[in-house]
Protein backbone atom coordinates (compact mmCIF):
# COMPACT_ATOMS: atom_id res chain seq x y z
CA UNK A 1 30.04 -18.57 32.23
CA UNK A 2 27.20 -18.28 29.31
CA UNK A 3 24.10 -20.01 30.48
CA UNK A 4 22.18 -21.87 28.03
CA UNK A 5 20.05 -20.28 25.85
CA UNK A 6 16.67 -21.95 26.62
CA UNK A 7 17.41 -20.59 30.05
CA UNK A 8 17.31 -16.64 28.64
CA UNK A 9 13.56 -17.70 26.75
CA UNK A 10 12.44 -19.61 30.02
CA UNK A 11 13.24 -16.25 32.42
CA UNK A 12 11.39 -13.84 29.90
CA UNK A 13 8.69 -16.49 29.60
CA UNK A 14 8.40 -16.11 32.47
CA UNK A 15 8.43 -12.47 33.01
CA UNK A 16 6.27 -12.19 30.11
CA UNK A 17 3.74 -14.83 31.84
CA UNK A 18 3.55 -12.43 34.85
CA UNK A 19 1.83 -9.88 32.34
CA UNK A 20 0.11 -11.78 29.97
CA UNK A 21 -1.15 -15.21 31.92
CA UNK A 22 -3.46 -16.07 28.93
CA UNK A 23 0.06 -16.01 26.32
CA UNK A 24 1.99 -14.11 24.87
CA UNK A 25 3.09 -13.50 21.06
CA UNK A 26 6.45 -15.02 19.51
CA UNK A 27 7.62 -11.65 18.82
CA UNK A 28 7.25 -10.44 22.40
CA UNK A 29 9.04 -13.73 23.91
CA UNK A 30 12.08 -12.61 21.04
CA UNK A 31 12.24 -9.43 22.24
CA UNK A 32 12.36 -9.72 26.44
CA UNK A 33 14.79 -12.85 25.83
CA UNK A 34 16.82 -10.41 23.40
CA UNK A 35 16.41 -7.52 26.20
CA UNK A 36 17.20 -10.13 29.02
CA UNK A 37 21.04 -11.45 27.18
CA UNK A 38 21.13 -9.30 24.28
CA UNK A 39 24.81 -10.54 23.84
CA UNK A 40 23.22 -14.31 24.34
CA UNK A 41 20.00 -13.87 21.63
CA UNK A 42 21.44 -11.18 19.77
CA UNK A 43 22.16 -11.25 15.91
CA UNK A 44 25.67 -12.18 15.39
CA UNK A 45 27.68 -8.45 15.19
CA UNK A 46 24.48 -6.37 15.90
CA UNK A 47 24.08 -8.11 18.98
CA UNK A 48 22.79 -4.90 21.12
CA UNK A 49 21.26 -3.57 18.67
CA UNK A 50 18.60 -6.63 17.19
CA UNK A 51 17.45 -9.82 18.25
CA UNK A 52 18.08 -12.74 16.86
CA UNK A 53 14.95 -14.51 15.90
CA UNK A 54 16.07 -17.40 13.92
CA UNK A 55 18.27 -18.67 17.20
CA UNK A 56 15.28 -17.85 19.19
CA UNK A 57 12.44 -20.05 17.38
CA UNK A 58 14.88 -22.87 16.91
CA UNK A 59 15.26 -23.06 20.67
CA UNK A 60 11.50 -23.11 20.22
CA UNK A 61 10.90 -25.69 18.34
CA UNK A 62 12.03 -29.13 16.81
CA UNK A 63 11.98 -32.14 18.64
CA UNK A 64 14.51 -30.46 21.56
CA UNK A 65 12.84 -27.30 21.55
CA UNK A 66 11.41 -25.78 24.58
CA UNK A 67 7.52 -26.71 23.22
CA UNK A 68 8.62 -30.70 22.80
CA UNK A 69 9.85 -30.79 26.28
CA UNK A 70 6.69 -29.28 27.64
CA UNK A 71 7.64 -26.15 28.98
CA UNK A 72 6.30 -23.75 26.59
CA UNK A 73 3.05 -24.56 25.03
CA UNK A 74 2.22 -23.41 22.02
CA UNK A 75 -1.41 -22.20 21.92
CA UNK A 76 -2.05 -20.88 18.27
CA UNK A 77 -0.05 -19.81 15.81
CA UNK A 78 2.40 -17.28 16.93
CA UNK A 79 1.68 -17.57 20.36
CA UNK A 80 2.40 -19.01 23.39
CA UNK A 81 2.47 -19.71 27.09
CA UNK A 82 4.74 -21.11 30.15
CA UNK A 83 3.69 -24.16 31.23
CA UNK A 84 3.04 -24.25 35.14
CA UNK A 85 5.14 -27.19 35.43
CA UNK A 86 8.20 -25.85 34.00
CA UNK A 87 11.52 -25.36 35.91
CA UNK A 88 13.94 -22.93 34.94
């Protein structure tokens, strides 16, 4: 069974949090999610071989995303962190 996307950013946000407790950069939450599931963030028929960004930041953001429920926060432009309160 696939688990939900958000679930794949939340684990390397978490990861990545682990390392970088003061953020981390979009690009480096795209590419631990994409080297967490590459077959559930990869781009459609290069899936092992590139991330899929797009699919990424719009589990980001919008009024569903990951940010609008509180458990990312976004603290500039481009970057980010977990917030302590989040459950995966």
């Amino acid at each position: 069974m696939k688990r939900p996307i958000r679930d794949v950013i939340l684990q390397a946000a978490a990861q990545l949090a682990k390392s970088s407790p003061h953020g981390f950069s979009e690009s480096m939450l795209i590419v631990t999610a994409w080297q967490l599931d590459p077959l559930m963030v990869g781009l459609e028929g290069y899936e092992t071989r590139y991330p899929d960004a797009n699919r990424i930041k719009a589990a980001l953001m919008g009024r569903r995303g990951l940010v609008a429920q509180g458990k990312l926060i976004r603290t500039a432009a481009g970057m980010y962190t977990l917030n302590g309160k989040a459950v995966m």
